[in-house]
C-alpha atoms as a PDB file:
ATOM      1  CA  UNK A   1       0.000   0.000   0.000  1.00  0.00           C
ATOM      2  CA  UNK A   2       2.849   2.124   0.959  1.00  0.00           C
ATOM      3  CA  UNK A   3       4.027   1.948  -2.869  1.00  0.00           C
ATOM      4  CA  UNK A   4       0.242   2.489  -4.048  1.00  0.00           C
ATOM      5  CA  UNK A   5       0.623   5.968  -2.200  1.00  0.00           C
ATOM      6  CA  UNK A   6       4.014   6.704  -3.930  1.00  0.00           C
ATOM      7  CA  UNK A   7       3.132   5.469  -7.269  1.00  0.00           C
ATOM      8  CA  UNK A   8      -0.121   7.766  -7.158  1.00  0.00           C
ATOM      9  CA  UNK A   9       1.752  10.464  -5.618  1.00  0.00           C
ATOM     10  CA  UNK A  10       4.285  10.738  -8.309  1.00  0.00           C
ATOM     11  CA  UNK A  11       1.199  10.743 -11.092  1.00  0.00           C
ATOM     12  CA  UNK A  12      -0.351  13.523  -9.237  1.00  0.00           C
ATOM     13  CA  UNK A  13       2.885  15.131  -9.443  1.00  0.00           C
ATOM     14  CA  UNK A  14       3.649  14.587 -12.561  1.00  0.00           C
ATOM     15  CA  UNK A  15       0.051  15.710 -13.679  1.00  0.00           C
ATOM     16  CA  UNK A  16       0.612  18.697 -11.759  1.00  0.00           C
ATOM     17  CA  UNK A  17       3.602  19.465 -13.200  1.00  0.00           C
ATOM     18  CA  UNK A  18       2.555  19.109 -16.982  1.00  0.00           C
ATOM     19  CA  UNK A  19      -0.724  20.973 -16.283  1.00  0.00           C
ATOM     20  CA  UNK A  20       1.641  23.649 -14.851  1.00  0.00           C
ATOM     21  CA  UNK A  21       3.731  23.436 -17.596  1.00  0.00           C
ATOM     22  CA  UNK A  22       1.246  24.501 -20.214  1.00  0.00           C
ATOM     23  CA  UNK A  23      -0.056  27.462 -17.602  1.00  0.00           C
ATOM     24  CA  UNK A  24       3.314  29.176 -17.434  1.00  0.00           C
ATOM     25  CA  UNK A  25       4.551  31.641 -19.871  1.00  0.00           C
ATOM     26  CA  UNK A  26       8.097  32.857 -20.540  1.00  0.00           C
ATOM     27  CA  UNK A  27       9.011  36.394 -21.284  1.00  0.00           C
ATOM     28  CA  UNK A  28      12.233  36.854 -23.204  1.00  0.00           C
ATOM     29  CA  UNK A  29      13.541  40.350 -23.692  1.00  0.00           C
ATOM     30  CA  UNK A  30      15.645  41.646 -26.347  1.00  0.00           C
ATOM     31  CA  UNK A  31      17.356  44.353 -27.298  1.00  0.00           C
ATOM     32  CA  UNK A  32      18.247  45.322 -30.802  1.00  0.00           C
ATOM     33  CA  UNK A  33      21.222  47.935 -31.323  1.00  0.00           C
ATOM     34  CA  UNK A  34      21.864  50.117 -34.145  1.00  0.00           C
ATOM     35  CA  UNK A  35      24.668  48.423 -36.467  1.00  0.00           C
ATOM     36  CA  UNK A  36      27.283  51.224 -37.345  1.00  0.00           C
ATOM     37  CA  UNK A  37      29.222  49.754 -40.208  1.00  0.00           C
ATOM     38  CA  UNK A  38      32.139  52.852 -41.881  1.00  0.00           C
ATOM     39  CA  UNK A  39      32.080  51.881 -45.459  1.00  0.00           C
ATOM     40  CA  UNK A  40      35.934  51.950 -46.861  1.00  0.00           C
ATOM     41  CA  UNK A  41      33.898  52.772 -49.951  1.00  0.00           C
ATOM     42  CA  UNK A  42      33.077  56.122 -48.999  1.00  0.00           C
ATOM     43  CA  UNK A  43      36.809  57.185 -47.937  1.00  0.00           C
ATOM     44  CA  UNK A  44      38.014  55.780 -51.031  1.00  0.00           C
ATOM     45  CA  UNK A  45      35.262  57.833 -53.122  1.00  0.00           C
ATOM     46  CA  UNK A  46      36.333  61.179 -51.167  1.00  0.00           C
ATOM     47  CA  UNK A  47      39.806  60.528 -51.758  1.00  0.00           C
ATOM     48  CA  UNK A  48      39.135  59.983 -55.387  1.00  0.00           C
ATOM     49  CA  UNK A  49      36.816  62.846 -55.850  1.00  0.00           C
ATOM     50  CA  UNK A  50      39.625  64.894 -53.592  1.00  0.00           C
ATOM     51  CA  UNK A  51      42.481  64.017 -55.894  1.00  0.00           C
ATOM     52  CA  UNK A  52      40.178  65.012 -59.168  1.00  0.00           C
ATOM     53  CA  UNK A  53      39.353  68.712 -57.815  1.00  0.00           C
ATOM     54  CA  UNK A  54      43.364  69.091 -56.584  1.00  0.00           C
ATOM     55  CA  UNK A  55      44.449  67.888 -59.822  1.00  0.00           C
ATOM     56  CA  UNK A  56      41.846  70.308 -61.572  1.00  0.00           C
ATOM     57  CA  UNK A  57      43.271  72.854 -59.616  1.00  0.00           C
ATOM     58  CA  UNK A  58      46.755  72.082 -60.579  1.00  0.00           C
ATOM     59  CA  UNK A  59      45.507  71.973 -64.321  1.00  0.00           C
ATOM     60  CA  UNK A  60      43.892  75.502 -63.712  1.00  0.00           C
ATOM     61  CA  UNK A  61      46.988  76.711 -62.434  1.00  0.00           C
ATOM     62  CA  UNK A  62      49.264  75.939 -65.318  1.00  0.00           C
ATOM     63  CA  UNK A  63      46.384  77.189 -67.551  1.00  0.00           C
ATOM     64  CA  UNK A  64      46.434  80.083 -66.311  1.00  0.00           C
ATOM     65  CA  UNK A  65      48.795  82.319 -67.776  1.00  0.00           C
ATOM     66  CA  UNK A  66      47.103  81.202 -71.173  1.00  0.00           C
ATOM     67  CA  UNK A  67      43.148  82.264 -69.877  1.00  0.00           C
ATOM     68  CA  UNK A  68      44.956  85.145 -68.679  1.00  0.00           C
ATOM     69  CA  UNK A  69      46.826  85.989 -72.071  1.00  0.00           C
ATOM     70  CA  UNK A  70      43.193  85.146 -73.293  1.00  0.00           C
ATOM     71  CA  UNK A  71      40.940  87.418 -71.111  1.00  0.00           C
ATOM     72  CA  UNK A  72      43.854  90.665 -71.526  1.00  0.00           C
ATOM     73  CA  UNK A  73      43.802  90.205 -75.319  1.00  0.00           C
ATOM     74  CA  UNK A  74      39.668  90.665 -75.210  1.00  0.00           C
ATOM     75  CA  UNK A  75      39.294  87.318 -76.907  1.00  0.00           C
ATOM     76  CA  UNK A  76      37.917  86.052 -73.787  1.00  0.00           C
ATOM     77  CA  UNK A  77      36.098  87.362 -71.127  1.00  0.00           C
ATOM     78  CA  UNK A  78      35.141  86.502 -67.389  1.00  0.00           C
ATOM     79  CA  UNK A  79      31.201  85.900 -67.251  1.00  0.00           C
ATOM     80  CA  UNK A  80      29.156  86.315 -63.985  1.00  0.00           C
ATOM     81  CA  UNK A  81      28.342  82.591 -63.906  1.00  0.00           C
ATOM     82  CA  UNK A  82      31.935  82.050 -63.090  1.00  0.00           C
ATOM     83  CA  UNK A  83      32.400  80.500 -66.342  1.00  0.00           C
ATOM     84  CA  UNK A  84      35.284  81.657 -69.578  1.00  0.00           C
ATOM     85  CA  UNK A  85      33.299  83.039 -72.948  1.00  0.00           C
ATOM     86  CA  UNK A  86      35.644  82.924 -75.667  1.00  0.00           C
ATOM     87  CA  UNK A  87      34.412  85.604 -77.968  1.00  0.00           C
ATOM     88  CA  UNK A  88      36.575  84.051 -81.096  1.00  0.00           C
ATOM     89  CA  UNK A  89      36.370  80.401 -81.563  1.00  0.00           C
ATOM     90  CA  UNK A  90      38.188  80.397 -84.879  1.00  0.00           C
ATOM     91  CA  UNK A  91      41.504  79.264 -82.980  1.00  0.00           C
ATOM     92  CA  UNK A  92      40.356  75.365 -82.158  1.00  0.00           C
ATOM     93  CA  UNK A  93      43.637  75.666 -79.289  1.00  0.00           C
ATOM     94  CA  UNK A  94      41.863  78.499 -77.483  1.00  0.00           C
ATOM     95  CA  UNK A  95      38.518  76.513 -78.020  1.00  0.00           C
ATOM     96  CA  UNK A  96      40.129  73.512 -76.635  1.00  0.00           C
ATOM     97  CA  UNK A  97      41.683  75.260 -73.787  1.00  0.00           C
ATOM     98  CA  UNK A  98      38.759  77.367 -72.666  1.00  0.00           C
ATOM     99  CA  UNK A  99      36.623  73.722 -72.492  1.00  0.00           C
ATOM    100  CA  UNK A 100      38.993  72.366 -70.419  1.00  0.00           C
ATOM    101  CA  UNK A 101      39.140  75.251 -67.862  1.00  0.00           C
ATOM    102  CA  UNK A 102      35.148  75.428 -67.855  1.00  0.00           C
ATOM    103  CA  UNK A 103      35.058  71.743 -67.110  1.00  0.00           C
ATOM    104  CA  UNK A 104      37.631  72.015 -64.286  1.00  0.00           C
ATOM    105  CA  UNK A 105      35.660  75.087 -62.590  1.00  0.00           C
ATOM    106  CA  UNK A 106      32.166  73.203 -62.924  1.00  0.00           C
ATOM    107  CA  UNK A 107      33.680  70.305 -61.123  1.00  0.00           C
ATOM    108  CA  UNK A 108      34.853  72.725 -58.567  1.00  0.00           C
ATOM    109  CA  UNK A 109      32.264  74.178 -58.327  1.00  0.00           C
ATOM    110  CA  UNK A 110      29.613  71.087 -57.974  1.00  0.00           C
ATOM    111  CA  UNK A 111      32.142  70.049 -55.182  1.00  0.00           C
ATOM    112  CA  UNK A 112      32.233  72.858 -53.494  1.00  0.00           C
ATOM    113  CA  UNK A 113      28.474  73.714 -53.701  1.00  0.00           C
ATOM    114  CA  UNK A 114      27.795  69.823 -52.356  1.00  0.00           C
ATOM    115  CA  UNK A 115      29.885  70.682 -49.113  1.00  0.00           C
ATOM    116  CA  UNK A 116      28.602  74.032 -48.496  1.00  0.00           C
ATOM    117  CA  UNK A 117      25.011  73.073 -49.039  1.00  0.00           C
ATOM    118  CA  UNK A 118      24.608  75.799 -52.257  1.00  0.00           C
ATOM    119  CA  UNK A 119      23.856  75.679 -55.555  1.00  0.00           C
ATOM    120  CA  UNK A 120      27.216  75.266 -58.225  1.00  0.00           C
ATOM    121  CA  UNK A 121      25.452  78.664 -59.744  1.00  0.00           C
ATOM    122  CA  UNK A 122      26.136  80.476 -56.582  1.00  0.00           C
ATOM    123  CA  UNK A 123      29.564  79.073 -56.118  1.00  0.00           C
ATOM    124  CA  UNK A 124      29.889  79.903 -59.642  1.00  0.00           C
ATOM    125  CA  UNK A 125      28.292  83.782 -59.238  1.00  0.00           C
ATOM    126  CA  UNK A 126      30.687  83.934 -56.042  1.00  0.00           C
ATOM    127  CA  UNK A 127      34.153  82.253 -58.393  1.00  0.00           C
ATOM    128  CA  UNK A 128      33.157  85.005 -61.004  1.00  0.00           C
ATOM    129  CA  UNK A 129      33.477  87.779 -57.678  1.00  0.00           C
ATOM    130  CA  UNK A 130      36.861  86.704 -56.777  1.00  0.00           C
ATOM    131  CA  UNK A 131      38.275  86.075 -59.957  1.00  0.00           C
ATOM    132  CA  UNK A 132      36.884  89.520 -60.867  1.00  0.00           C
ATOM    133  CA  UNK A 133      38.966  91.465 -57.655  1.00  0.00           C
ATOM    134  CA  UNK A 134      41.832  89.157 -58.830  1.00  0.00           C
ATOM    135  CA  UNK A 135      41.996  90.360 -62.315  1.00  0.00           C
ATOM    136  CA  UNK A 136      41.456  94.163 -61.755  1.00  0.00           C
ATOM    137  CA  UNK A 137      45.035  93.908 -59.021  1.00  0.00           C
ATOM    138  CA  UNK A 138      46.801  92.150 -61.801  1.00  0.00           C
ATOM    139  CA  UNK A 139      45.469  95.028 -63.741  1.00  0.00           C
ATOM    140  CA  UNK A 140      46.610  97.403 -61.352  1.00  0.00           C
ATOM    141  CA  UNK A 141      49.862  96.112 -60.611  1.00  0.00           C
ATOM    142  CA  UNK A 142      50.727  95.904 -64.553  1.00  0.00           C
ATOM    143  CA  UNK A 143      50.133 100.057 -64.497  1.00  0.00           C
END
């Protein structure tokens, strides 16, 4: 009898257990963190993009004695936009080399105006300001 009791003891107990079983609930928390990831990709882009507009402005500076030479002799002038007008384009050179200054300034320009939060236009209207005070003292100190 004494086994009867523990045999029906340990069913009750083990009924107990698996009706408790299905009656509890478990609560698992987690926590999800932002994922910051630095994309070599973007440093190599800047670099790139970095190396363009210093190699523009290298280009622009050996240019320059020519656009100068260009813009004294009237057959080019400074424009408000920033931008070289070559008033004769019979001389495919002068063509050639006022294209290639233009280009280098609008890439300046778009880089510039990206950084700053402008437009390239207003960097451009701004350019066309400085270069403007910069050729009238060249101007000045020729006299």
């Amino acid at each position: 009898m004494g086994n009867t009791k523990l045999v029906v003891g340990s069913v009750a107990a083990l009924v107990a257990l698996i009706c408790t079983e299905g009656c509890l609930s478990v609560k698992t928390e987690h926590e999800i963190k932002p994922i910051h990831i630095t994309m070599d990709i973007n440093l190599k882009v800047k670099q790139d993009v970095e190396n363009y507009l210093n190699d523009a402005k290298s280009r622009s500076r050996a240019r320059r004695p020519q656009i100068e030479a260009l813009v004294d002799s009237g057959k080019a002038v400074e424009c408000e936009t920033g931008y070289l007008e070559l008033k004769d384009t019979s001389n495919a050179a002068d063509v050639q080399l006022v294209n290639d200054e233009n280009a280098d300034r609008k890439q300046s320009f778009e880089a510039i105006a990206k950084e700053r939060g402008k437009t390239a236009e207003e960097v451009g209207r701004t350019a066309a300001k400085i270069i403007k005070l910069h050729n009238d003292e060249r101007q000045q100190q020729k006299k």
